[in-house]
Protein backbone atom coordinates (compact mmCIF):
# COMPACT_ATOMS: atom_id res chain seq x y z
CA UNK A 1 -41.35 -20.97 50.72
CA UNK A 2 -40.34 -23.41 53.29
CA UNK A 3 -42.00 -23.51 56.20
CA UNK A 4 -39.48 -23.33 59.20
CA UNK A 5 -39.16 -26.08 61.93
CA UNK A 6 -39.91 -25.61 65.32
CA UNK A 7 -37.63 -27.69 67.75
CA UNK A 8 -39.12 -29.87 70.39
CA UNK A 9 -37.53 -28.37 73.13
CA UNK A 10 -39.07 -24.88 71.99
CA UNK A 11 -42.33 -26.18 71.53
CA UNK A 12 -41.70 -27.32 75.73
CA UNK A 13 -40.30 -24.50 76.88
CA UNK A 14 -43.15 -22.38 75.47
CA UNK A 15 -45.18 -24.98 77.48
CA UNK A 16 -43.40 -24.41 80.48
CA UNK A 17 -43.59 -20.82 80.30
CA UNK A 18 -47.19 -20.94 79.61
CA UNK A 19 -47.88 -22.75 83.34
CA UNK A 20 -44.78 -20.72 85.15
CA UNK A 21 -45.48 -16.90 83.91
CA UNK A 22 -49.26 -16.80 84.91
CA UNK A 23 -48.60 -18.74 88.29
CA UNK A 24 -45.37 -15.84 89.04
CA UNK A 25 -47.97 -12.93 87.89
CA UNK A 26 -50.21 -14.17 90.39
CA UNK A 27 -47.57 -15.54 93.20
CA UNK A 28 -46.12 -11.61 92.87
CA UNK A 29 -49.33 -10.07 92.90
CA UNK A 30 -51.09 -11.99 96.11
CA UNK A 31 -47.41 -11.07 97.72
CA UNK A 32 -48.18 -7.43 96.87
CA UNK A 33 -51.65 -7.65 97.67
CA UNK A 34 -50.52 -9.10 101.10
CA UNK A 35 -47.86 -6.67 101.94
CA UNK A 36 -50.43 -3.60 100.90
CA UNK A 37 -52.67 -5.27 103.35
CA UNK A 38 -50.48 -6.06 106.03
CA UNK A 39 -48.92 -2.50 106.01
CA UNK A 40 -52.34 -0.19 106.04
CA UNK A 41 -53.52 -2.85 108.56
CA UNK A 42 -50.19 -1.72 110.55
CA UNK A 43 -50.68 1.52 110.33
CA UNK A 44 -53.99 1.60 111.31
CA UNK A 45 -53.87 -0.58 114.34
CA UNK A 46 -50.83 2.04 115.41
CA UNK A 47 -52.96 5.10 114.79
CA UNK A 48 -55.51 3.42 116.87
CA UNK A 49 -52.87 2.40 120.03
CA UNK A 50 -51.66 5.62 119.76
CA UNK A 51 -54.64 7.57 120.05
CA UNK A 52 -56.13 5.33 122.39
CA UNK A 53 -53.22 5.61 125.05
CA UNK A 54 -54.70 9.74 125.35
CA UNK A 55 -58.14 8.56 125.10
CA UNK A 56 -57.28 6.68 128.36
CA UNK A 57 -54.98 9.46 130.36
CA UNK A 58 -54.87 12.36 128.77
CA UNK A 59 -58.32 13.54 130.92
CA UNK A 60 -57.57 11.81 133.65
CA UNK A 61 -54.08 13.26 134.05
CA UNK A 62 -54.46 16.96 133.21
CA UNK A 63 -57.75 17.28 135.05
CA UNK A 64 -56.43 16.02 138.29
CA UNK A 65 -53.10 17.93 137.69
CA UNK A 66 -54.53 21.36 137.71
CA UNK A 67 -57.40 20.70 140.12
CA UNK A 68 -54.14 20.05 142.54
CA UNK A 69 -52.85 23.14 141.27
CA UNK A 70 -55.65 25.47 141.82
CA UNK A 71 -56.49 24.08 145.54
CA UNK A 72 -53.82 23.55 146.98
CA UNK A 73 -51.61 26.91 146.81
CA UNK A 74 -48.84 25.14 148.47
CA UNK A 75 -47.90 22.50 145.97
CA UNK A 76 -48.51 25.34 143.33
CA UNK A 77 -45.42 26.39 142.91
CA UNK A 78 -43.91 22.97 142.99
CA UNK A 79 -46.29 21.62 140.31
CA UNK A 80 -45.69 24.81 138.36
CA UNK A 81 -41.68 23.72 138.20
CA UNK A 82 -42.49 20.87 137.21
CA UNK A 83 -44.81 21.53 134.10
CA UNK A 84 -46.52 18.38 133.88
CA UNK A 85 -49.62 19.24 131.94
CA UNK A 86 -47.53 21.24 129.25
CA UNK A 87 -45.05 18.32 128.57
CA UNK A 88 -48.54 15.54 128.32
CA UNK A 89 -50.03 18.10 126.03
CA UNK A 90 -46.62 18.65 124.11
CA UNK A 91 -46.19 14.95 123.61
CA UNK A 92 -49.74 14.60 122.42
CA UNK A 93 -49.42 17.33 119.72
CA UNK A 94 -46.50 15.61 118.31
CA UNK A 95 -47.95 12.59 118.54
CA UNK A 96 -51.60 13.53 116.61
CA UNK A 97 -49.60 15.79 114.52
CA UNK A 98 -47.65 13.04 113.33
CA UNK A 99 -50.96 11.03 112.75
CA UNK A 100 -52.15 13.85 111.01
CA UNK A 101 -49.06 13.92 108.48
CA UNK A 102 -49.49 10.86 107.49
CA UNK A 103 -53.54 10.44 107.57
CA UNK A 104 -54.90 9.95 104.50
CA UNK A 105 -58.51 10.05 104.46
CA UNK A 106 -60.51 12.98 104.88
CA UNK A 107 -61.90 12.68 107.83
CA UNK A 108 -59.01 11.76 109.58
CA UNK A 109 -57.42 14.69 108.66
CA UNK A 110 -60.52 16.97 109.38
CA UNK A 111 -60.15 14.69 113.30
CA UNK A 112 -56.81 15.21 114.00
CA UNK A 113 -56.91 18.70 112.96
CA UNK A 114 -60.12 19.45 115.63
CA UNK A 115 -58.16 17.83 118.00
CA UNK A 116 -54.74 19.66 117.56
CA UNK A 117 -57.02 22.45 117.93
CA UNK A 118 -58.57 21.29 121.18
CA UNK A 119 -55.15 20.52 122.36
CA UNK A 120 -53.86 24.33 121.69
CA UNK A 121 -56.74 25.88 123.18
CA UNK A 122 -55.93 23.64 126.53
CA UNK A 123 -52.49 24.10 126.07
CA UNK A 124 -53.00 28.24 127.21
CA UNK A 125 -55.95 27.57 129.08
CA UNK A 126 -53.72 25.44 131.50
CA UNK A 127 -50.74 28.09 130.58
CA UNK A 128 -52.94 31.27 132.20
CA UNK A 129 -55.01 28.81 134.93
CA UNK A 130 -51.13 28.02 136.80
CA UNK A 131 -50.14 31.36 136.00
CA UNK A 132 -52.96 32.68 138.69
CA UNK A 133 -52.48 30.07 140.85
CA UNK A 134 -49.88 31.93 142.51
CA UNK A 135 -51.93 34.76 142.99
CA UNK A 136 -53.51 35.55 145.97
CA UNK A 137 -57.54 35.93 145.93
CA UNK A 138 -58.08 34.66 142.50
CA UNK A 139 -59.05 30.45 144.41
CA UNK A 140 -62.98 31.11 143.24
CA UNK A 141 -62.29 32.44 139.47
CA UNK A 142 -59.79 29.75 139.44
CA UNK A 143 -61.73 27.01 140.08
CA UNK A 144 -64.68 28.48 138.03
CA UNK A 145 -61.91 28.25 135.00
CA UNK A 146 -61.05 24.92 135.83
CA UNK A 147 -64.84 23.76 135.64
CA UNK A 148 -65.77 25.67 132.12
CA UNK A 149 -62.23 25.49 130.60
CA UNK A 150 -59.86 22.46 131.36
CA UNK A 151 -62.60 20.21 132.61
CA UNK A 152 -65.31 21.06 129.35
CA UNK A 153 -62.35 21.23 126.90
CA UNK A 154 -60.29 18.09 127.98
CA UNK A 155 -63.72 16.38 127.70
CA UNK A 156 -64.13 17.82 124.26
CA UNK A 157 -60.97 16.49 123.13
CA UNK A 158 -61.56 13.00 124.77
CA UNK A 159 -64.67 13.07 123.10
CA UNK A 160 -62.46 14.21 119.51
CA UNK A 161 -60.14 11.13 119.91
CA UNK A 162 -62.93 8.61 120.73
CA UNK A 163 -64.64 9.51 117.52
CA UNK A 164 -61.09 9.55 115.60
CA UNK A 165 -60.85 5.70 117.43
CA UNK A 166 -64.07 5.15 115.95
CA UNK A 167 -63.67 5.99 112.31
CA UNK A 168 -60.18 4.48 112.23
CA UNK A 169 -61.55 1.31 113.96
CA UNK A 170 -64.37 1.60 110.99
CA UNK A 171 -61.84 2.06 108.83
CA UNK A 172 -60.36 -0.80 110.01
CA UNK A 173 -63.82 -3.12 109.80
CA UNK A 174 -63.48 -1.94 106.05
CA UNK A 175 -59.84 -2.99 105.32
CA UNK A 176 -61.23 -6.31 106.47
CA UNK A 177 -63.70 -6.15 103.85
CA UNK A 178 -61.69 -5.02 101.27
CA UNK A 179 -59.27 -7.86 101.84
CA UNK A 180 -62.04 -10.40 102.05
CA UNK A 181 -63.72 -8.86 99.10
CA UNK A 182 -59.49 -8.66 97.28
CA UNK A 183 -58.98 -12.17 98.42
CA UNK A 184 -62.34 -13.51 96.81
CA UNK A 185 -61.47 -11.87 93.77
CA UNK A 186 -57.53 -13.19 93.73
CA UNK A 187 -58.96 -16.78 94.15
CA UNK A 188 -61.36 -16.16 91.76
CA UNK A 189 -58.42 -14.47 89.51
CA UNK A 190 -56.13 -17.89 90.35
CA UNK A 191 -59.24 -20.16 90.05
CA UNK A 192 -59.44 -18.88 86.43
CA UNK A 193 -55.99 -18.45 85.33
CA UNK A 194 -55.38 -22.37 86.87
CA UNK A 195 -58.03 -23.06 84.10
CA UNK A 196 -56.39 -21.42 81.52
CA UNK A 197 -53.19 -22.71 82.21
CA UNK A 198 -54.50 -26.09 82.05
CA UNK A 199 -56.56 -25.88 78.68
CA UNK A 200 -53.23 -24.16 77.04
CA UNK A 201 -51.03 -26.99 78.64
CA UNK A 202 -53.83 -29.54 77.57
CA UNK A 203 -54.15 -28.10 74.41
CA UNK A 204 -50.09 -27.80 73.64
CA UNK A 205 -48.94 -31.13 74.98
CA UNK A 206 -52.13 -32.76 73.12
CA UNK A 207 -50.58 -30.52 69.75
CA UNK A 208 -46.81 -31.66 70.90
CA UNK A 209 -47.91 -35.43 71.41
CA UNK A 210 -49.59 -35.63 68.34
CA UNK A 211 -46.65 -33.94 66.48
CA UNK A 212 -44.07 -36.42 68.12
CA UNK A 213 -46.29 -39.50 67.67
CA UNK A 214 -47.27 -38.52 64.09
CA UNK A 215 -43.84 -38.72 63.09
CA UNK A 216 -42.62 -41.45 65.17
CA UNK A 217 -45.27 -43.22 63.53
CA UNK A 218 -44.45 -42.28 60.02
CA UNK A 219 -40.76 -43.46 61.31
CA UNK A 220 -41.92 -47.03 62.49
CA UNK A 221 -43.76 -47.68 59.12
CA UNK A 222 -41.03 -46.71 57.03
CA UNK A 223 -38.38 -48.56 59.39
CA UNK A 224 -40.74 -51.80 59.05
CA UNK A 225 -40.92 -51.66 55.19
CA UNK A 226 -36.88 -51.38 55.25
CA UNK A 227 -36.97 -54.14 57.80
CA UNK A 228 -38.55 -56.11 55.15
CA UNK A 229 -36.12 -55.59 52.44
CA UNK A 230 -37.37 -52.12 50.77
CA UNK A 231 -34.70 -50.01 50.83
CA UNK A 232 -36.15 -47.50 48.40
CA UNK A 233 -38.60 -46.09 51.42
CA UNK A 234 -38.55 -42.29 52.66
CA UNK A 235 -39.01 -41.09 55.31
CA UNK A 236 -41.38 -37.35 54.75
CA UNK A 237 -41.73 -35.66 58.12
CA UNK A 238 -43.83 -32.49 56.71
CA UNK A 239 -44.74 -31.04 60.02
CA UNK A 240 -42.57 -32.78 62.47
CA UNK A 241 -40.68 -30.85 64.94
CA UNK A 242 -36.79 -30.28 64.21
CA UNK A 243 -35.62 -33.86 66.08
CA UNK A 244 -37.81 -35.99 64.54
CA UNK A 245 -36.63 -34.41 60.79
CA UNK A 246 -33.38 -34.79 62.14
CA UNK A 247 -34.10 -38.52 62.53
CA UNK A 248 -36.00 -38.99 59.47
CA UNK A 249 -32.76 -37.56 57.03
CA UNK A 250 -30.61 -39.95 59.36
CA UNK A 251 -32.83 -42.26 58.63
CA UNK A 252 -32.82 -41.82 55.02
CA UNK A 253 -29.23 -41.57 54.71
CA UNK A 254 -29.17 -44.64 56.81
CA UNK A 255 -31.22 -46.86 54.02
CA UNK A 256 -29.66 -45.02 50.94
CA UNK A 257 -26.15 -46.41 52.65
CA UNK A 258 -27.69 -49.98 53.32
CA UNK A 259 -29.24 -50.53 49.88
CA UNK A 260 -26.11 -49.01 48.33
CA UNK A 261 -23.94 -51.77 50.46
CA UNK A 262 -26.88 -54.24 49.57
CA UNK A 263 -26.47 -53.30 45.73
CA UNK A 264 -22.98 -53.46 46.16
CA UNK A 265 -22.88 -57.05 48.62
CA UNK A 266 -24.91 -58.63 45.42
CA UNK A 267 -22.82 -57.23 42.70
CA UNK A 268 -19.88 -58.64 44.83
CA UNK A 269 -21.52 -61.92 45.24
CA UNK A 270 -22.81 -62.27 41.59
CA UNK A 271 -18.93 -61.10 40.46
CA UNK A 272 -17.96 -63.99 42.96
CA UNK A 273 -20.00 -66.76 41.92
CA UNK A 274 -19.16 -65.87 38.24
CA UNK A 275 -15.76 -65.80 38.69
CA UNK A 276 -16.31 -69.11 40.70
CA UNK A 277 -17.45 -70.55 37.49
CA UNK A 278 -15.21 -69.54 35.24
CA UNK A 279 -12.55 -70.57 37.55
CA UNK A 280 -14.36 -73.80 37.65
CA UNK A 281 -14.49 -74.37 34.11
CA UNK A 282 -11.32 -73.70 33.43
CA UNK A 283 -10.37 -76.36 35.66
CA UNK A 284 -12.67 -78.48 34.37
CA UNK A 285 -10.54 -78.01 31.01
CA UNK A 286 -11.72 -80.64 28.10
CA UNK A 287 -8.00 -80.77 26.70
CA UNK A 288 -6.85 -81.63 30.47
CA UNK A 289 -9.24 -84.28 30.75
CA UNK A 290 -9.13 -85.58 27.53
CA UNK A 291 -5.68 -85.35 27.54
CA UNK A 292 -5.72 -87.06 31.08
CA UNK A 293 -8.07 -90.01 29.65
CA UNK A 294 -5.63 -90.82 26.63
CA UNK A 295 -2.57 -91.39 28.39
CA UNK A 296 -5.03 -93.78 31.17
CA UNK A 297 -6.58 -95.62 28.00
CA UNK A 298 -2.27 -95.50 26.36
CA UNK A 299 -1.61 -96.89 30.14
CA UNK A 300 -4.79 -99.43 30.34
CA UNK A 301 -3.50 -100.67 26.74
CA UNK A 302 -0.09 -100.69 27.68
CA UNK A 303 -0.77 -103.08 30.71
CA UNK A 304 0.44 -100.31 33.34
CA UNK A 305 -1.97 -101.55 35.76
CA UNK A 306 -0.52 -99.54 38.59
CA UNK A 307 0.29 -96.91 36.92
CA UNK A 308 -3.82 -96.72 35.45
CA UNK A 309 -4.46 -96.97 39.56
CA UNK A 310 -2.80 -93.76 40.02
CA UNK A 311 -3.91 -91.73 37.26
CA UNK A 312 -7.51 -92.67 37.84
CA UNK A 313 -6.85 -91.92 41.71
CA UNK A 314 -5.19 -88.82 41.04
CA UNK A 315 -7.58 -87.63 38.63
CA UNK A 316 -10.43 -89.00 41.27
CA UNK A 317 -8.65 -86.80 44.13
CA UNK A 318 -8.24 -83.73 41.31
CA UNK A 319 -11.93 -83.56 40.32
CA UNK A 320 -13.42 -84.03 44.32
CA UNK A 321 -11.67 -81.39 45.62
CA UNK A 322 -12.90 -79.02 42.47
CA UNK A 323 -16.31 -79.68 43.44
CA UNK A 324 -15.67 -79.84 47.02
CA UNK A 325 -19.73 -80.37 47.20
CA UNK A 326 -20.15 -76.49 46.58
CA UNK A 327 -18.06 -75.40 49.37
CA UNK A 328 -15.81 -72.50 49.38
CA UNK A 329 -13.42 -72.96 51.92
CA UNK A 330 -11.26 -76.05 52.24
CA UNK A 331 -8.31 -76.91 54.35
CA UNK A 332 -5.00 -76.35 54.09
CA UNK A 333 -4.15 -79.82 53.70
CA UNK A 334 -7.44 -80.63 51.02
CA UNK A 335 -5.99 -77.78 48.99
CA UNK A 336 -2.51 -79.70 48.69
CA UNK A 337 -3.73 -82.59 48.04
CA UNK A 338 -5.25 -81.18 45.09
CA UNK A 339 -2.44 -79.88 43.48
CA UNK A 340 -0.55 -82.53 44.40
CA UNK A 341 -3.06 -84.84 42.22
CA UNK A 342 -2.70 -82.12 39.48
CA UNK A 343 1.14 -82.84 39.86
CA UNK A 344 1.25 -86.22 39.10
CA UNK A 345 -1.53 -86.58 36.96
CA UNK A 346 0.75 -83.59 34.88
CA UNK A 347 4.15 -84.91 35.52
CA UNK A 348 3.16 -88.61 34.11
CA UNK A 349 2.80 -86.51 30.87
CA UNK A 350 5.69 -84.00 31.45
CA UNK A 351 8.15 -86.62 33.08
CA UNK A 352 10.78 -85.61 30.86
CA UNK A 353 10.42 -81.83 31.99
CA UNK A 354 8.78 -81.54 34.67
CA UNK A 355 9.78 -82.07 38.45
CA UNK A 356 7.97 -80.65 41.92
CA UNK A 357 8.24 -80.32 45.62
CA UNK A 358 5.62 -79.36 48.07
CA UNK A 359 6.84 -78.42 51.60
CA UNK A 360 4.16 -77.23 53.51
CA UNK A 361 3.88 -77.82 57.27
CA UNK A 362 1.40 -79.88 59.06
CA UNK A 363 0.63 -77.14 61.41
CA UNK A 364 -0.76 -74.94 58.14
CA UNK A 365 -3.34 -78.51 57.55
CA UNK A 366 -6.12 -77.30 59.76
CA UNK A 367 -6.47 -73.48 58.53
CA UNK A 368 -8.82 -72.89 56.10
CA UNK A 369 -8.67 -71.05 52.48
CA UNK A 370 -10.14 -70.21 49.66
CA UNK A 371 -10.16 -73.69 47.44
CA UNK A 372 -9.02 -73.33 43.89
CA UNK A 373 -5.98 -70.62 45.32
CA UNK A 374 -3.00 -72.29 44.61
CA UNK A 375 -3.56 -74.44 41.75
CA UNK A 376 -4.17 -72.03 39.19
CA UNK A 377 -0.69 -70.63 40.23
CA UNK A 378 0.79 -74.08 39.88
CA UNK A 379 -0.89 -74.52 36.36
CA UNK A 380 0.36 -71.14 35.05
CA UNK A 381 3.59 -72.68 36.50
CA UNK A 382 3.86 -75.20 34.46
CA UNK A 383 2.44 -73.87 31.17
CA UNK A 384 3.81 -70.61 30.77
CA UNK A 385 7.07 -71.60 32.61
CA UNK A 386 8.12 -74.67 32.59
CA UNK A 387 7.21 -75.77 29.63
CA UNK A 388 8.47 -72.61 27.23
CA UNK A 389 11.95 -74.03 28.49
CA UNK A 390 14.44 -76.02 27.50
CA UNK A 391 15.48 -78.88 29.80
CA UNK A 392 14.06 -80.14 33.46
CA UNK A 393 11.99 -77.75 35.08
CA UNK A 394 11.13 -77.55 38.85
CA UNK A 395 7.97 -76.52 40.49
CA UNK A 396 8.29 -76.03 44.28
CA UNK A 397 5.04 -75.05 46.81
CA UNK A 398 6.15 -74.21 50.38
CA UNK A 399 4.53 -72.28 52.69
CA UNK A 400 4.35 -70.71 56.54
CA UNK A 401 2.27 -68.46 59.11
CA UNK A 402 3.65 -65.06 59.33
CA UNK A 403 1.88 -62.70 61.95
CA UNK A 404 -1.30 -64.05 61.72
CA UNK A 405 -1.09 -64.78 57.61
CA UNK A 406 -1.08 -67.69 55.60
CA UNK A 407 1.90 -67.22 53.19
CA UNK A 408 2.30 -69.48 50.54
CA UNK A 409 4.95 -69.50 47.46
CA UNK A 410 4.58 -70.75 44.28
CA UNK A 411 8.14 -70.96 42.47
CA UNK A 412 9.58 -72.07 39.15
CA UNK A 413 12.29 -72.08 37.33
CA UNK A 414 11.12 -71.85 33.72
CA UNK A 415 11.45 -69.11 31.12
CA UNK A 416 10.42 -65.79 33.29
CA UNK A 417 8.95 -62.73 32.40
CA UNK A 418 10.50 -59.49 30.80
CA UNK A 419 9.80 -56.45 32.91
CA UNK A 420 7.18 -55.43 30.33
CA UNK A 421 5.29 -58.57 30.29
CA UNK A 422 5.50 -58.69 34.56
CA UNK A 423 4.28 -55.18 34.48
CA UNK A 424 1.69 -56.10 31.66
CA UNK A 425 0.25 -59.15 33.78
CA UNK A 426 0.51 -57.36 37.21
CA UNK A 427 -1.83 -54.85 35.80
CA UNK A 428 -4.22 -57.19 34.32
CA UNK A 429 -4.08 -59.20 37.65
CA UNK A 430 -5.15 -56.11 39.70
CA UNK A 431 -7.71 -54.37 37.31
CA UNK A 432 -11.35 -53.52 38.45
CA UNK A 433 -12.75 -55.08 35.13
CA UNK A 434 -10.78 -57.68 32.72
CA UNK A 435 -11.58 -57.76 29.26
CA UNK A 436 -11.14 -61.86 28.25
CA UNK A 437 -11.26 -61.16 24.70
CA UNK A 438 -7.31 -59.55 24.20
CA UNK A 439 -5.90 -61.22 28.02
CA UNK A 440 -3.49 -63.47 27.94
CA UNK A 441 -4.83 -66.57 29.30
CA UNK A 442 -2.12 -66.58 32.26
CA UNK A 443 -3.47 -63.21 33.87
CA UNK A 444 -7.02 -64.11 32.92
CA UNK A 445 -6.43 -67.32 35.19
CA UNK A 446 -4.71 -64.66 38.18
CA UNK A 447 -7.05 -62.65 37.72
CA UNK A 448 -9.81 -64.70 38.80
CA UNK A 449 -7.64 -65.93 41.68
CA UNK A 450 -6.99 -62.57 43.04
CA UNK A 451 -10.39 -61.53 42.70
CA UNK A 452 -11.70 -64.31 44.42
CA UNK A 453 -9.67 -63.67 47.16
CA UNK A 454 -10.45 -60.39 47.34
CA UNK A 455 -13.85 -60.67 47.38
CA UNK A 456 -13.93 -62.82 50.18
CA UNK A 457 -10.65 -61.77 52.48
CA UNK A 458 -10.49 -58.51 51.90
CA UNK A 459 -8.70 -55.75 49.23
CA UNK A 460 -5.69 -56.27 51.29
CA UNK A 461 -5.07 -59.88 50.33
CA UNK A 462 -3.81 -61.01 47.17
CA UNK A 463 -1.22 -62.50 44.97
CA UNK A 464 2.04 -60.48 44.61
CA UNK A 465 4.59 -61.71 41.41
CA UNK A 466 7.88 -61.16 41.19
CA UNK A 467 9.43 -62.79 38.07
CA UNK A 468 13.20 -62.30 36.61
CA UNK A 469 13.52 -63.36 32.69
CA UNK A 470 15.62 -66.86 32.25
CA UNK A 471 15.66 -67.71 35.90
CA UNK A 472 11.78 -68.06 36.67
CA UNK A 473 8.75 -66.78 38.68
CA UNK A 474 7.43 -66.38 41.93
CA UNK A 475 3.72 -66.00 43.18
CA UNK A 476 3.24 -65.22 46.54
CA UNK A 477 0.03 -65.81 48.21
CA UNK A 478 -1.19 -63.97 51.89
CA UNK A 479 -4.60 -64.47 53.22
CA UNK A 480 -5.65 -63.68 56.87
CA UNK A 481 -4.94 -67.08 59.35
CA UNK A 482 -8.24 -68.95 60.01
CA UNK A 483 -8.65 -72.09 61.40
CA UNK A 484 -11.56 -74.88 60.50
């Protein structure tokens, strides 16, 4: 079973997410910790204000209030209106009441509930001690209440709240602690999961780096070897991440392509310089040249002195431009010259048949093309044209630049072909693979041309033939305009 990929961008968002989660655990828990602090803190330092603000006037205020009361009989009845004691007492059992609701502890609880207690036993003490006030003769039991009951029990309850103050302020003293002692341990907590979070990182970006550098490393050795010519390397990326094998079947695609093309460039090249040598050897014909050396040696014999002059010259000019000193490309006007020395050297022996114009422009001399293009045309003018005939026969080579081609004609008018035979050589001329054995020796010579040019212009150059029987043939040339 294949194992499956993981992608690099997984493998670093799993990183990520392995430094981010634990550092949001913790940021969200020292924010909760914090808040759970800050609010019992809150509430505690309230509890403490609030109870602290009776602690202070609570005594003060009722004992003075009904001392006034029970000595001086005049204000009695104006103090007794106004009912101050009762509302400070109300207010205060709301207020412990409230702290008492929402006490927690124990002991607050068992606090606040002594001192709502206190508070309702002063609230009728003070209720029955103003109710006598008014009544005459009752000064001495009066004040004797106000000594053992408000007095002793507003002390009591002073005394009540003081010790509530003191646990809550204890309380308090421990909340400290306990956030001291919570703090310690969240650093502690952080301190470790930092630690963590930097072995995992350590250990997955050591486990990532080596992944990604394995491979690019397998990737450089491979591209090296292809670099140097071996196109039959592979790139194997076992346990890379799903980039890199990405890369490495790009890669391998990449050289399977580029030795194909390389396999195909030399087969191209070696198809090239074959047909280059057949094409040369067929100009170097030994019937041409022996042929060509008779009718010098007929002329030599003959006394033709200037007529030997221009065969040898022509046949000079014929042979230099064949070799060309193993170039491929010669100019315009070095590839008319040569077929004009094939001309004459032809029409010396053909005089009687054979007659030829070349009109092509100056401005075409300094273009380049393939050498060896148009006088195979020009030979398979004259042989399988002209000369299968009856009469004079005309050869004529023009040519001109047409949107950035080189068009050149070669035209006769000798015998012609039937439709069958043009159709016959056109296919010949334009096959993949020509079998020499059963060609006629025209489209074997086309052939070669058109493959040659082919080859090195492009598939869509070549030699197009249009031929009508009795009234001659035309091959037209195009190849892409390029100057020297």
């Amino acid at each position: 079973m294949k194992k499956k990929k993981t992608s690099l961008s997984s493998r670093l968002n799993v990183m990520v997410a392995v430094c981010l989660i634990p550092l949001l655990v913790i940021a969200f828990y020292l924010i909760i910790m914090l808040y759970r602090f800050s609010e019992r803190y809150d509430e505690t330092v309230q509890n403490i204000t609030t109870a602290n603000e009776y602690n202070l006037d609570l005594k003060e205020q009722v004992d003075y209030t009904m001392y006034i009361i029970v000595v001086n009989s005049e204000r009695a009845d104006e103090l007794v209106d106004t009912a101050a004691p009762q509302l400070l007492i109300t207010q205060a059992q709301e207020d412990f009441k409230r702290l008492y609701d929402n006490a927690g502890a124990s002991y607050a609880k068992n606090n606040l509930q002594r001192i709502l207690k206190s508070l309702q036993s002063l609230e009728t003490s003070v209720a029955e001690i103003k109710q006598d006030a008014t009544v005459t003769g009752n000064y001495d039991r009066n004040l004797e209440r106000l000594d053992l009951d408000i007095r002793v029990q507003t002390e009591l309850i002073q005394d009540q709240i003081q010790e509530y103050i003191y646990h809550e302020a204890s309380d308090l003293e421990a909340l400290r602690e306990g956030i001291r002692r919570d703090v310690t341990t969240a650093i502690e907590i952080t301190i470790a999961c930092i630690l963590i979070i930097l072995v995992s990182t350590l250990l997955l970006s050591r486990k990532i780096s080596h992944n990604l550098t394995k491979g690019i490393d397998q990737l450089r050795m491979v591209t090296r070897k292809a670099g140097h010519g071996d196109f039959a390397v592979r790139a194997s990326l076992e346990d890379g991440d799903e980039e890199l094998e990405e890369l490495a079947d790009g890669f391998n695609q990449m050289v399977e392509r580029i030795g194909n093309l390389v396999e195909d460039i030399q087969v191209e090249q070696l198809n090239l310089r074959t047909t280059e040598q057949k094409l040369l050897q067929a100009q170097i014909n030994p019937h041409f040249l022996y042929n060509t050396l008779d009718a010098i040696i007929w002329l030599a014999e003959a006394g033709e002195k200037e007529q030997v002059i221009m065969m040898v010259t022509a046949l000079s000019d014929f042979f230099r431009t064949t070799l060309s000193k193993g170039r491929d490309y010669i100019t315009v006007e070095e590839e008319e010259s040569h077929i004009r020395s094939y001309l004459q050297i032809q029409q010396f022996r053909y005089q009687d048949i054979l007659e030829y114009e070349i009109d092509i422009p100056k401005e075409m001399h300094e273009y380049q093309i393939l050498k060896l293009t148009l006088q195979p045309l020009v030979e398979n003018a004259l042989y399988h044209g002209i000369k299968n005939k009856r009469g004079m026969g005309h050869i004529r080579v023009s040519g001109h630049i047409d949107s950035g081609y080189l068009v050149f004609l070669v035209t006769d008018n000798g015998l012609g072909m039937t439709p069958e035979k043009l159709a016959e050589v056109q296919e010949e001329m334009n096959s993949d693979h020509l079998d020499e054995r059963n060609t006629d020796p025209s489209g074997f010579g086309l052939y070669n041309v058109v493959q040659r040019i082919k080859l090195n212009y492009g598939p869509q150059y070549g030699i197009w033939i249009s031929s009508t029987y009795g009234e001659g043939t035309e091959a037209r040339v195009e190849i892409p305009a390029i100057k020297k």
